[in-house]
PDB file of N, CA and C in Angstrom:
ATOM      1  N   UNK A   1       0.851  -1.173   0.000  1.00  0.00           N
ATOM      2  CA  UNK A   1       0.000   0.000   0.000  1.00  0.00           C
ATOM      3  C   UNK A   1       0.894   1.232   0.000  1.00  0.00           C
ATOM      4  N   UNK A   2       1.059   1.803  -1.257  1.00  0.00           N
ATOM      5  CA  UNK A   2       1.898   3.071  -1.618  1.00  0.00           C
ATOM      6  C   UNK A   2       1.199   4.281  -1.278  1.00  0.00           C
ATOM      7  N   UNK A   3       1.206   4.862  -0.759  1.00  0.00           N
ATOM      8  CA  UNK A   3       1.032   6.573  -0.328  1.00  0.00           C
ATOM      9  C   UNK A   3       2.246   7.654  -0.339  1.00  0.00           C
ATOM     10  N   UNK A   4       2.614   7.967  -1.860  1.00  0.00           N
ATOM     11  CA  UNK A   4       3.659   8.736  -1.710  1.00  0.00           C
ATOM     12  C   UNK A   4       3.132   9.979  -1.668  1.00  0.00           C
ATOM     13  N   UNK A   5       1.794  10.393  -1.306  1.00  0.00           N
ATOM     14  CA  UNK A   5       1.635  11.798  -1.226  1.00  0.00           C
ATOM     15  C   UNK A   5       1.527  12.149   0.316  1.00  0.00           C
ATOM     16  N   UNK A   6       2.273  11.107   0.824  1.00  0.00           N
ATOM     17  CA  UNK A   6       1.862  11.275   2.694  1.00  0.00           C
ATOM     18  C   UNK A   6       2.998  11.427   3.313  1.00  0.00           C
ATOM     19  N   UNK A   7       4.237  10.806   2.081  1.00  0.00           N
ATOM     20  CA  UNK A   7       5.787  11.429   2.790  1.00  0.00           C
ATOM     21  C   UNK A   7       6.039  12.677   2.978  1.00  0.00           C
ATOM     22  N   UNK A   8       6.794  12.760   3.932  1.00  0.00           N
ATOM     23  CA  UNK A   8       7.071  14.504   4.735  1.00  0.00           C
ATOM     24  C   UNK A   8       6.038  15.129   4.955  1.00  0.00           C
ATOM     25  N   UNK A   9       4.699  14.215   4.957  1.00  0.00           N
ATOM     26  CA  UNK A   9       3.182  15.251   6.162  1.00  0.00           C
ATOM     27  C   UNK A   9       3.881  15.706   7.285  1.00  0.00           C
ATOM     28  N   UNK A  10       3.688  16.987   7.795  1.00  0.00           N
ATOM     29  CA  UNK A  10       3.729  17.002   8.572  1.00  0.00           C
ATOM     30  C   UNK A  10       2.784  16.473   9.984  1.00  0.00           C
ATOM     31  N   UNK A  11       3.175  16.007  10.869  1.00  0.00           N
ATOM     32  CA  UNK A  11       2.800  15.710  11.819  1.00  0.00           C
ATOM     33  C   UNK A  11       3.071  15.766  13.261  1.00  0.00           C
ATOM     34  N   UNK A  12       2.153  15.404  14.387  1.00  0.00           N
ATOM     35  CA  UNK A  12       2.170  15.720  15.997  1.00  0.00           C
ATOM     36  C   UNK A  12       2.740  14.505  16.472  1.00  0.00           C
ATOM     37  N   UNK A  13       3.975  14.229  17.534  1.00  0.00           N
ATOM     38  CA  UNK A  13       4.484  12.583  17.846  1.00  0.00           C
ATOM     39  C   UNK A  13       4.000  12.914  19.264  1.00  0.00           C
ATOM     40  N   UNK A  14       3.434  12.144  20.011  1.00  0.00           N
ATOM     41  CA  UNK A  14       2.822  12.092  21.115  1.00  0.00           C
ATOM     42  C   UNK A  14       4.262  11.784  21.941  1.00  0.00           C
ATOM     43  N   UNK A  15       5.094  12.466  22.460  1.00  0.00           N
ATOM     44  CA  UNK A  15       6.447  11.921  23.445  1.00  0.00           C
ATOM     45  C   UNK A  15       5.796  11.650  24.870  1.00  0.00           C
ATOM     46  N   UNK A  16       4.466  12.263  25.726  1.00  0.00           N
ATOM     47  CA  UNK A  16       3.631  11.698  26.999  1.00  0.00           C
ATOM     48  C   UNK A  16       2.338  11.777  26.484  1.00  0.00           C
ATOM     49  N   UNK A  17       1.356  11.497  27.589  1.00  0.00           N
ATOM     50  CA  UNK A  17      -0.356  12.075  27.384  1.00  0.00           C
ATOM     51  C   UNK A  17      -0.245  13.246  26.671  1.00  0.00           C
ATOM     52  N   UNK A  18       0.219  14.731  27.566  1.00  0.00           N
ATOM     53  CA  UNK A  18       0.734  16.005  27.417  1.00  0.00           C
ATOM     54  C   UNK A  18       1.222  16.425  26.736  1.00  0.00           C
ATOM     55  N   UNK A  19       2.473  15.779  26.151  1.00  0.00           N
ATOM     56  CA  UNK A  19       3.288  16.396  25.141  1.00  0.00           C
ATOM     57  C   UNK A  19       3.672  16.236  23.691  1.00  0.00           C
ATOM     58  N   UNK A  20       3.317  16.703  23.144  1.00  0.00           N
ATOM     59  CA  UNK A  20       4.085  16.356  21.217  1.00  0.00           C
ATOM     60  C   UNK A  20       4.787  17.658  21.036  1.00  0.00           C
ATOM     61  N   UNK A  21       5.250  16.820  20.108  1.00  0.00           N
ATOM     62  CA  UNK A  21       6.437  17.318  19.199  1.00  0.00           C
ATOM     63  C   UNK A  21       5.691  17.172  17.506  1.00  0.00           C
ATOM     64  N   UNK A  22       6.526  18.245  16.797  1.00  0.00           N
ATOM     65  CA  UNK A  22       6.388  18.036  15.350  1.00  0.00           C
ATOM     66  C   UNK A  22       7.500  17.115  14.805  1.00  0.00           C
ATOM     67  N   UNK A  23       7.039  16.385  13.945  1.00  0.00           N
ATOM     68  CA  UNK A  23       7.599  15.910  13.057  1.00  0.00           C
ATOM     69  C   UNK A  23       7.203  15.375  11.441  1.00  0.00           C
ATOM     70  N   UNK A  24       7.675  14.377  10.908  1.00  0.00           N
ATOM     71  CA  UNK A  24       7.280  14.319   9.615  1.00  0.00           C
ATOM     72  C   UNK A  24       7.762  13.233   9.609  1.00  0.00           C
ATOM     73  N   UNK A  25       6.895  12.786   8.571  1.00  0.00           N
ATOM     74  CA  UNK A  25       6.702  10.730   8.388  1.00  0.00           C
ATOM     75  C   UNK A  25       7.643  11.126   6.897  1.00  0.00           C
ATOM     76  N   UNK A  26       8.333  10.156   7.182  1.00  0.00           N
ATOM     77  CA  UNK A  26       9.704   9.800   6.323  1.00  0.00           C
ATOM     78  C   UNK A  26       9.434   8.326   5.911  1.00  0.00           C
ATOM     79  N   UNK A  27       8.456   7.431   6.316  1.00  0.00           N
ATOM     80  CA  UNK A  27       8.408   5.811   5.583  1.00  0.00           C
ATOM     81  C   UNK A  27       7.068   5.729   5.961  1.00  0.00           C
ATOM     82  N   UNK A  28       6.277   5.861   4.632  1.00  0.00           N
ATOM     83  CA  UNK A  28       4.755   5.411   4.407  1.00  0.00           C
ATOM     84  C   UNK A  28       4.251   3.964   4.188  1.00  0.00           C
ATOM     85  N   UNK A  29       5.318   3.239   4.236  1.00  0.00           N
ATOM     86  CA  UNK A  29       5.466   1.666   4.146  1.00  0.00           C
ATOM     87  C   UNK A  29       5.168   0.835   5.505  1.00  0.00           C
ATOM     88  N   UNK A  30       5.531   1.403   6.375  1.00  0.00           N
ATOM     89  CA  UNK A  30       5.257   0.218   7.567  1.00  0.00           C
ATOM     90  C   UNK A  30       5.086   1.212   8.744  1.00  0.00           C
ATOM     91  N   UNK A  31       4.622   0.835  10.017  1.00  0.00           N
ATOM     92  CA  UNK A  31       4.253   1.696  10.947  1.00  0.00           C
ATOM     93  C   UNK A  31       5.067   0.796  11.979  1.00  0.00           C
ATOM     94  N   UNK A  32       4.791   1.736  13.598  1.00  0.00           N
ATOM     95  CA  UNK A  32       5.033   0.878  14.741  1.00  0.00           C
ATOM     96  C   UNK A  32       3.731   0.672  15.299  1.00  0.00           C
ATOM     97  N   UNK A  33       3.658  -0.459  15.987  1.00  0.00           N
ATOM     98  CA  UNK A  33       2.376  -1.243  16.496  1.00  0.00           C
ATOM     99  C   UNK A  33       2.602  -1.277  17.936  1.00  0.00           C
ATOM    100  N   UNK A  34       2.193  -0.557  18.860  1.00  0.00           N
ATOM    101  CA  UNK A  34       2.200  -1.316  20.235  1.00  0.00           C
ATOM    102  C   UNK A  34       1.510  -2.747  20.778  1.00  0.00           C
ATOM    103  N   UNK A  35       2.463  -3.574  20.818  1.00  0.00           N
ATOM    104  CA  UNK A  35       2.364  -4.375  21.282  1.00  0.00           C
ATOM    105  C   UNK A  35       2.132  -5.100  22.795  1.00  0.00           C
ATOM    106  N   UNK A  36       1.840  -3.821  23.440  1.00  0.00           N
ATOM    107  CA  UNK A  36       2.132  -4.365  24.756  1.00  0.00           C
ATOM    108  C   UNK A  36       2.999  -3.908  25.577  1.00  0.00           C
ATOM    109  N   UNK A  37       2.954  -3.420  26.973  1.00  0.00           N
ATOM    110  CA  UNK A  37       3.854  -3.082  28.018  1.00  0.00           C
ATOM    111  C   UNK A  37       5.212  -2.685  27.518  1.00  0.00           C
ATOM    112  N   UNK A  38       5.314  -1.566  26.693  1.00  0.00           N
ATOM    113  CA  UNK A  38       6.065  -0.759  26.366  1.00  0.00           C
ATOM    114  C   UNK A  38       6.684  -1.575  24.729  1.00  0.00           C
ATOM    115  N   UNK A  39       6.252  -2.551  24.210  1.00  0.00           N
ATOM    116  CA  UNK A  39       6.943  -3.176  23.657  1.00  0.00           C
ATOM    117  C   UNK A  39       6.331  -2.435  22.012  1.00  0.00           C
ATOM    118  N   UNK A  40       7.240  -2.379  21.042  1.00  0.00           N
ATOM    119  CA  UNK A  40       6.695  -1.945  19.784  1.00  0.00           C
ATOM    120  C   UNK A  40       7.289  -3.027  18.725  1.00  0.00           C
ATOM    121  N   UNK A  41       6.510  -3.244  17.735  1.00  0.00           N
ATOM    122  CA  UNK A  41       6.876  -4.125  16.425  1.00  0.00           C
ATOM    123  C   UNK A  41       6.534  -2.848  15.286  1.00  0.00           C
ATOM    124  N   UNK A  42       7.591  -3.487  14.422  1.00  0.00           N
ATOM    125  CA  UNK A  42       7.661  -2.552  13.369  1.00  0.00           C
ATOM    126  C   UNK A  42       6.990  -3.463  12.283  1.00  0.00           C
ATOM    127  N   UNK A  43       5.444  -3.161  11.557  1.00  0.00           N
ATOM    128  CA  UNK A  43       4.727  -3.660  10.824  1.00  0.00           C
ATOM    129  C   UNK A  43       4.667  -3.135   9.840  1.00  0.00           C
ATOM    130  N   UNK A  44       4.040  -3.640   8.597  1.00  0.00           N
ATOM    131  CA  UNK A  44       3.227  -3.341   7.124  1.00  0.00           C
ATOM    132  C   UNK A  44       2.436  -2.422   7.395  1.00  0.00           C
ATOM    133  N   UNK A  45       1.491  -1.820   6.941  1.00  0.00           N
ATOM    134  CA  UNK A  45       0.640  -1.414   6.899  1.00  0.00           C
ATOM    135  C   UNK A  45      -0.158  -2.542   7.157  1.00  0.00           C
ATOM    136  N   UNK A  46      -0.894  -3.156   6.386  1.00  0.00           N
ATOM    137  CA  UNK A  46      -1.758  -4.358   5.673  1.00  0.00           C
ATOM    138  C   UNK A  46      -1.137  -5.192   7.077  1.00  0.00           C
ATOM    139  N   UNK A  47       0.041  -5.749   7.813  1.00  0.00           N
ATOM    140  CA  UNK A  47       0.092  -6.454   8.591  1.00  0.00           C
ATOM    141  C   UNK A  47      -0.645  -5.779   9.996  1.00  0.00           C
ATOM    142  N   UNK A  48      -0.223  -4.495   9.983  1.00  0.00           N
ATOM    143  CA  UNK A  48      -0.835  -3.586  11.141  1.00  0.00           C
ATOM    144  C   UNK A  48      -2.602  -3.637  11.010  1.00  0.00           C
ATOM    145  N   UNK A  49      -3.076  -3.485  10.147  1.00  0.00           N
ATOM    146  CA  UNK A  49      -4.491  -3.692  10.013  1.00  0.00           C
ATOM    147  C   UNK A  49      -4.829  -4.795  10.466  1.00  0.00           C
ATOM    148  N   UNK A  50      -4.363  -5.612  10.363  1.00  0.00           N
ATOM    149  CA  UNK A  50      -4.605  -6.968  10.821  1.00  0.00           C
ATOM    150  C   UNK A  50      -4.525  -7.029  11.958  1.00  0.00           C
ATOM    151  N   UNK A  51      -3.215  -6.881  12.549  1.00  0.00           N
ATOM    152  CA  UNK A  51      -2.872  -7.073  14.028  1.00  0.00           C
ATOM    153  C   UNK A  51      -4.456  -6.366  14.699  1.00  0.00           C
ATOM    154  N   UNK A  52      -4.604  -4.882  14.136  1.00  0.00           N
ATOM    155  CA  UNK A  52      -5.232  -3.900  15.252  1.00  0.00           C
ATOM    156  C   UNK A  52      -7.000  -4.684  14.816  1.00  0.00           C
ATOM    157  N   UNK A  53      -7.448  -5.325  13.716  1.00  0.00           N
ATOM    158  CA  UNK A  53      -8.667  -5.864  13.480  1.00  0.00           C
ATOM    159  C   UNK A  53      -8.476  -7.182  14.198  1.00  0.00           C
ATOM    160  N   UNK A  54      -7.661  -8.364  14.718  1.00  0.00           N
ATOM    161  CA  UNK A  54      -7.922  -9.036  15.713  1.00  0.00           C
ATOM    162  C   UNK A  54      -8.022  -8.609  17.006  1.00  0.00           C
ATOM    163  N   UNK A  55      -7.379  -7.507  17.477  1.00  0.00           N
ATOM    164  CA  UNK A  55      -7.591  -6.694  19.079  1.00  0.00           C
ATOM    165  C   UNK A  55      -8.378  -6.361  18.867  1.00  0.00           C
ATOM    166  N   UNK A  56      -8.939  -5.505  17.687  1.00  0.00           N
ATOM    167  CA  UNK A  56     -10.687  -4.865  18.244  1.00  0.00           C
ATOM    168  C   UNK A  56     -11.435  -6.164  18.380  1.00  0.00           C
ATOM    169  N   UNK A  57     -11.360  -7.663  17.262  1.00  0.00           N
ATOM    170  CA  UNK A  57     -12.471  -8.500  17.812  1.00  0.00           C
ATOM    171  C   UNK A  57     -12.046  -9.523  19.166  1.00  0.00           C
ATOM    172  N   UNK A  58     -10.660  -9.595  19.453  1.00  0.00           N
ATOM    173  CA  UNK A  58     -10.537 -10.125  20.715  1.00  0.00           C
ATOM    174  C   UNK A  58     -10.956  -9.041  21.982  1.00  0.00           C
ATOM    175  N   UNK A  59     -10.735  -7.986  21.610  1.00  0.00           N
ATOM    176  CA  UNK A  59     -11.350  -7.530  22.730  1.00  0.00           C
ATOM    177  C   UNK A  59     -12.796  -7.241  23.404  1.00  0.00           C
ATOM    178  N   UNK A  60     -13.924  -7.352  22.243  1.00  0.00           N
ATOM    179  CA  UNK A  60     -14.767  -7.489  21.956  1.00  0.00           C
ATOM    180  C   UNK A  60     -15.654  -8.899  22.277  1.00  0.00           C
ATOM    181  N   UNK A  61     -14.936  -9.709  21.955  1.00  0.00           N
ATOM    182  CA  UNK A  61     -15.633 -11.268  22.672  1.00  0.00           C
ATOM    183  C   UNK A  61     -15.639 -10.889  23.852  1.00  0.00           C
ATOM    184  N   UNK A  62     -14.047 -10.483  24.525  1.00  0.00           N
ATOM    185  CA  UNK A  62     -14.310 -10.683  25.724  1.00  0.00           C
ATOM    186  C   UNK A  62     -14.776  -9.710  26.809  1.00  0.00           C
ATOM    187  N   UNK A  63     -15.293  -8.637  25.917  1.00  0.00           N
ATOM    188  CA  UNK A  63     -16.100  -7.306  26.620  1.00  0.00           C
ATOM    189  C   UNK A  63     -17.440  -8.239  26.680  1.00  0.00           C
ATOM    190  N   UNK A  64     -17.783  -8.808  25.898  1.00  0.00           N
ATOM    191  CA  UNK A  64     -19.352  -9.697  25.743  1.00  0.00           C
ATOM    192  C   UNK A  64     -19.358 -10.644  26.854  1.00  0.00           C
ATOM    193  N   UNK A  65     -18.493 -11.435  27.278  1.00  0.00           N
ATOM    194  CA  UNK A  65     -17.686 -12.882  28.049  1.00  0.00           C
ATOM    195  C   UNK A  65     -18.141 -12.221  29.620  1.00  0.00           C
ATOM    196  N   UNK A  66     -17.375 -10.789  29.568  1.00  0.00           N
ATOM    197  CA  UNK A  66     -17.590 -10.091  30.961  1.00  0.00           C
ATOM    198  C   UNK A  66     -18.763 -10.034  31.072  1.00  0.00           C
ATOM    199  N   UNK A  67     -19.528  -8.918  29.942  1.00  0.00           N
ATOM    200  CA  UNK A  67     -20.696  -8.793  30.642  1.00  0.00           C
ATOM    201  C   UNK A  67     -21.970  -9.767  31.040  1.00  0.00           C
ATOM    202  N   UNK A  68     -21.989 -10.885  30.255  1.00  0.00           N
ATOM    203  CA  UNK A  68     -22.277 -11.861  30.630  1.00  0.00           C
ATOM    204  C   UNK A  68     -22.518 -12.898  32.200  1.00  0.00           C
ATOM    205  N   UNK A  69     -20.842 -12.607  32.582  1.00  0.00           N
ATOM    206  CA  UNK A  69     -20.265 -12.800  33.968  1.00  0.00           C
ATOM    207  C   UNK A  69     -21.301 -11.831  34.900  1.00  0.00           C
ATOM    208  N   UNK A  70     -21.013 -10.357  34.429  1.00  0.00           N
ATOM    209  CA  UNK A  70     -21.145  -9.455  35.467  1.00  0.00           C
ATOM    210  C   UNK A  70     -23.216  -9.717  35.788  1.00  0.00           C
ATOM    211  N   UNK A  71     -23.849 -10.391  34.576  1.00  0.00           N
ATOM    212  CA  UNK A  71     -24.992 -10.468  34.777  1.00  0.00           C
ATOM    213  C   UNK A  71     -25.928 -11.144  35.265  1.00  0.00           C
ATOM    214  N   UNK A  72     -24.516 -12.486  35.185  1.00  0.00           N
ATOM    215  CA  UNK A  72     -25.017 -13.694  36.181  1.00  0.00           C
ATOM    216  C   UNK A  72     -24.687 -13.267  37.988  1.00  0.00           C
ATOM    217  N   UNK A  73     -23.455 -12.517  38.085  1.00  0.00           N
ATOM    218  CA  UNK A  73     -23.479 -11.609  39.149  1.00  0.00           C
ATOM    219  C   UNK A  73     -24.398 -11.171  39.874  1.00  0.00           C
ATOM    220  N   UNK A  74     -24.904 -10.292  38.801  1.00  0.00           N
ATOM    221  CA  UNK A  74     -26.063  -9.500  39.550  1.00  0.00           C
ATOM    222  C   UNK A  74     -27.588 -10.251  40.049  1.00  0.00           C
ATOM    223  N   UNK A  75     -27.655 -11.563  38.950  1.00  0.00           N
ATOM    224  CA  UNK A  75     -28.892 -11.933  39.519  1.00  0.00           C
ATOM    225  C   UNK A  75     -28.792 -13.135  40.711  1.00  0.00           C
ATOM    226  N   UNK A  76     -27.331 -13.246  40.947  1.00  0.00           N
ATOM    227  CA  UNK A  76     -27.131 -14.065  42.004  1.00  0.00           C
ATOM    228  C   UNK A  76     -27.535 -13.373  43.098  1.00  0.00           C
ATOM    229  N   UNK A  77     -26.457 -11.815  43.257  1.00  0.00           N
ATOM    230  CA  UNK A  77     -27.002 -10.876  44.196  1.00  0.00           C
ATOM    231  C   UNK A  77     -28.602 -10.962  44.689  1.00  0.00           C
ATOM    232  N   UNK A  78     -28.847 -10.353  42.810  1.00  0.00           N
ATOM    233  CA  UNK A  78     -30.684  -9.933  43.902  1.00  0.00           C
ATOM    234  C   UNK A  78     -31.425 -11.314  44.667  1.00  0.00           C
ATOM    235  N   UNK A  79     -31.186 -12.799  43.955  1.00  0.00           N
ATOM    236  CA  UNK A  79     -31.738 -13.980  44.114  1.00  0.00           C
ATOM    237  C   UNK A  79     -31.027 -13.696  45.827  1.00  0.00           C
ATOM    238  N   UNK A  80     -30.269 -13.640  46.031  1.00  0.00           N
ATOM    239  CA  UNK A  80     -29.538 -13.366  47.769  1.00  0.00           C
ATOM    240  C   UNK A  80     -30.090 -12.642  48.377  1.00  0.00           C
ATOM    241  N   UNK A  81     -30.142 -11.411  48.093  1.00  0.00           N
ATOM    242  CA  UNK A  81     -30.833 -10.390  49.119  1.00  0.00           C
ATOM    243  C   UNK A  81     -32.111 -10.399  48.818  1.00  0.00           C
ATOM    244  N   UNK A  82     -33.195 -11.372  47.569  1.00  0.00           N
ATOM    245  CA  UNK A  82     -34.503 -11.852  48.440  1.00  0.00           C
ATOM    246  C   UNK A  82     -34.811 -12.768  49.043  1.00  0.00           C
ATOM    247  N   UNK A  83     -33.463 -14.023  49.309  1.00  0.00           N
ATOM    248  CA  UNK A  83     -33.499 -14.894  50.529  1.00  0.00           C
ATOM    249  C   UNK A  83     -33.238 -14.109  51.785  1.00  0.00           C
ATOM    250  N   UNK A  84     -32.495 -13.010  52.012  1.00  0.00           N
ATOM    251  CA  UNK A  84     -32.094 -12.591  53.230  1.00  0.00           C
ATOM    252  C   UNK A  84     -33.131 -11.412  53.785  1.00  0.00           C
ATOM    253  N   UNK A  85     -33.975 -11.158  52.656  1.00  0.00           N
ATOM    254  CA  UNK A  85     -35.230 -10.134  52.862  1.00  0.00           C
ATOM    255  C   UNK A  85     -36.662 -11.172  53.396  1.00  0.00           C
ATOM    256  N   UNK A  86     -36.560 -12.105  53.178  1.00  0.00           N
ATOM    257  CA  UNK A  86     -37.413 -13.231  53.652  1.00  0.00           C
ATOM    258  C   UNK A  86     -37.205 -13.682  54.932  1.00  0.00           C
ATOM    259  N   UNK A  87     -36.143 -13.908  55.250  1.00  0.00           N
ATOM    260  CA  UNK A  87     -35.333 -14.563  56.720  1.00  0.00           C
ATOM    261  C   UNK A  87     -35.874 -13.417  57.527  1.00  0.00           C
ATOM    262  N   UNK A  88     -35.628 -12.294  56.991  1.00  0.00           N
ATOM    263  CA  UNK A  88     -35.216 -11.037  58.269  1.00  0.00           C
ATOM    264  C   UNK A  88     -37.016 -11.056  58.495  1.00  0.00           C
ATOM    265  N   UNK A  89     -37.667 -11.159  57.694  1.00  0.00           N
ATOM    266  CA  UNK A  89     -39.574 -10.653  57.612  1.00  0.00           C
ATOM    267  C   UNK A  89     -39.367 -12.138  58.729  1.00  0.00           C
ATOM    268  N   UNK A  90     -39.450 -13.235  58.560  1.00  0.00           N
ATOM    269  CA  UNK A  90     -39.518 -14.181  59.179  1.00  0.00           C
ATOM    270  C   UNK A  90     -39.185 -14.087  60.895  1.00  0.00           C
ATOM    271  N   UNK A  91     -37.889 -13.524  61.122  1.00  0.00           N
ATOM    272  CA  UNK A  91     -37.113 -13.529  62.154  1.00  0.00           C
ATOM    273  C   UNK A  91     -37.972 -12.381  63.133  1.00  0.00           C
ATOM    274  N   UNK A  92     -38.537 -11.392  62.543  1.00  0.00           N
ATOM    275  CA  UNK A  92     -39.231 -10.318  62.966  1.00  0.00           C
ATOM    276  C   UNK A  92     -40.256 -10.604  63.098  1.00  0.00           C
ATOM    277  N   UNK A  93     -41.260 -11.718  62.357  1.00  0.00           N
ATOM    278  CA  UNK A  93     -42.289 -12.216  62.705  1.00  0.00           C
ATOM    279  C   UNK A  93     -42.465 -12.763  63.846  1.00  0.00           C
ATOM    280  N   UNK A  94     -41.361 -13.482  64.168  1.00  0.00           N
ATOM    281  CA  UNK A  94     -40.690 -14.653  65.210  1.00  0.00           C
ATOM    282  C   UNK A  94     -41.207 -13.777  66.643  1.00  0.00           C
ATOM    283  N   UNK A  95     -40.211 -12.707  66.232  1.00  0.00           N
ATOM    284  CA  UNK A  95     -40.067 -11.752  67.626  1.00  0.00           C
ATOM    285  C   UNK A  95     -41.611 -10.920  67.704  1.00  0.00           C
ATOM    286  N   UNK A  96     -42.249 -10.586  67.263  1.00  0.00           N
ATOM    287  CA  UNK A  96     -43.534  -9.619  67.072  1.00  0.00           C
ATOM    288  C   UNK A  96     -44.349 -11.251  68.041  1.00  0.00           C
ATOM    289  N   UNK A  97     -44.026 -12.312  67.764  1.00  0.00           N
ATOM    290  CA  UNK A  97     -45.243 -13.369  68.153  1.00  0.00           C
ATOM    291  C   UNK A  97     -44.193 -13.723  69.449  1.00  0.00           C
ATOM    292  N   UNK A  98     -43.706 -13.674  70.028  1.00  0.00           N
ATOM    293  CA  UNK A  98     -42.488 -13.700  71.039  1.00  0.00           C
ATOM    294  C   UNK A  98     -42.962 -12.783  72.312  1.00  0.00           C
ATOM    295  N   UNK A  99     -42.657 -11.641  71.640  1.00  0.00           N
ATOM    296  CA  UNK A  99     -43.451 -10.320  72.588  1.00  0.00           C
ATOM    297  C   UNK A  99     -44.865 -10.544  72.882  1.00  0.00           C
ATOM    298  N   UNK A 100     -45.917 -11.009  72.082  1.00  0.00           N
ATOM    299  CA  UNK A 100     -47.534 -11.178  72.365  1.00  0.00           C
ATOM    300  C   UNK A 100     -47.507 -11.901  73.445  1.00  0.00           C
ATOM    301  N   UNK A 101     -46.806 -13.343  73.432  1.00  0.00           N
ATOM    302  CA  UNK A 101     -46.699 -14.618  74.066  1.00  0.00           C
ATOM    303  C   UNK A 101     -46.170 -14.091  75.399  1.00  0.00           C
ATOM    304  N   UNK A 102     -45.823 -13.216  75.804  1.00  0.00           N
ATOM    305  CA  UNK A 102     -44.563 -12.729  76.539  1.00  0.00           C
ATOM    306  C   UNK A 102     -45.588 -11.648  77.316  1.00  0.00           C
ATOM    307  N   UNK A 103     -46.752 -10.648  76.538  1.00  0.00           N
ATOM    308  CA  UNK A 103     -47.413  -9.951  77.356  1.00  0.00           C
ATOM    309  C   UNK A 103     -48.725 -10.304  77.539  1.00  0.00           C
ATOM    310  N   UNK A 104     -49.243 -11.602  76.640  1.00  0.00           N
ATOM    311  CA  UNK A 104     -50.669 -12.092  77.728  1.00  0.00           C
ATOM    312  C   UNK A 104     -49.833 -12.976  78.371  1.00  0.00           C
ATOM    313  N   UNK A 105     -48.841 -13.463  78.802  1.00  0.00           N
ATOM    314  CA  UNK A 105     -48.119 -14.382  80.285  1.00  0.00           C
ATOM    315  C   UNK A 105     -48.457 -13.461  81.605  1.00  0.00           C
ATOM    316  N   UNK A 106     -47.975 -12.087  80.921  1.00  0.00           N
ATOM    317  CA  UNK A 106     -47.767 -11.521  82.398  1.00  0.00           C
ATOM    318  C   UNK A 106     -49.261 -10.908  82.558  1.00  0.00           C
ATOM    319  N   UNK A 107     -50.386 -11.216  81.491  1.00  0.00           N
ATOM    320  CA  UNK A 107     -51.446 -10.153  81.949  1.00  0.00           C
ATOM    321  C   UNK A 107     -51.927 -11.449  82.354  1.00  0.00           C
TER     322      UNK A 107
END
């Protein structure tokens, strides 16, 4: 993939979040790819497309994988706190018939 009208663009190089610098693309042939925890590969174009179109769909399954997880999560939760909303009505019932029992004794 030839783009010789893109040599010497000028351009912004990101050196932090904060900071760029100018510079100018001198090889329209291959890019750098982050790879990971500081690590860079020097790719194709056409190989870089590739690389970055399996990370968007690997990352993507497993954005789906999570939320999935996070949903069986949640209905474990609520299925929990309406066993423990039952116990407590129960336990309070207990005591409400506890106290009755407790004040026709003494009347």
């Amino acid at each position: 993939m030839s783009l010789p009208s893109a040599q010497d663009t000028k351009i912004m190089i990101p050196l932090t979040n904060s900071l760029y610098v100018p510079g100018r693309l001198s090889n329209v042939e291959s890019v750098l790819v982050d790879v990971g925890t500081g690590y860079y590969a020097e790719k194709s174009n056409e190989e870089a497309n590739k690389y970055y179109e399996n990370k968007i769909k690997f990352v993507g399954e497993n954005a789906k994988k999570i939320q999935e997880t996070v949903e069986q999560k949640q209905n474990s939760y609520r299925g929990l706190l309406e066993i423990m909303q039952y116990k407590l009505t129960q336990q309070q019932q207990q005591q409400q018939q506890q106290q009755k029992g407790q004040q026709a004794a003494k009347a």
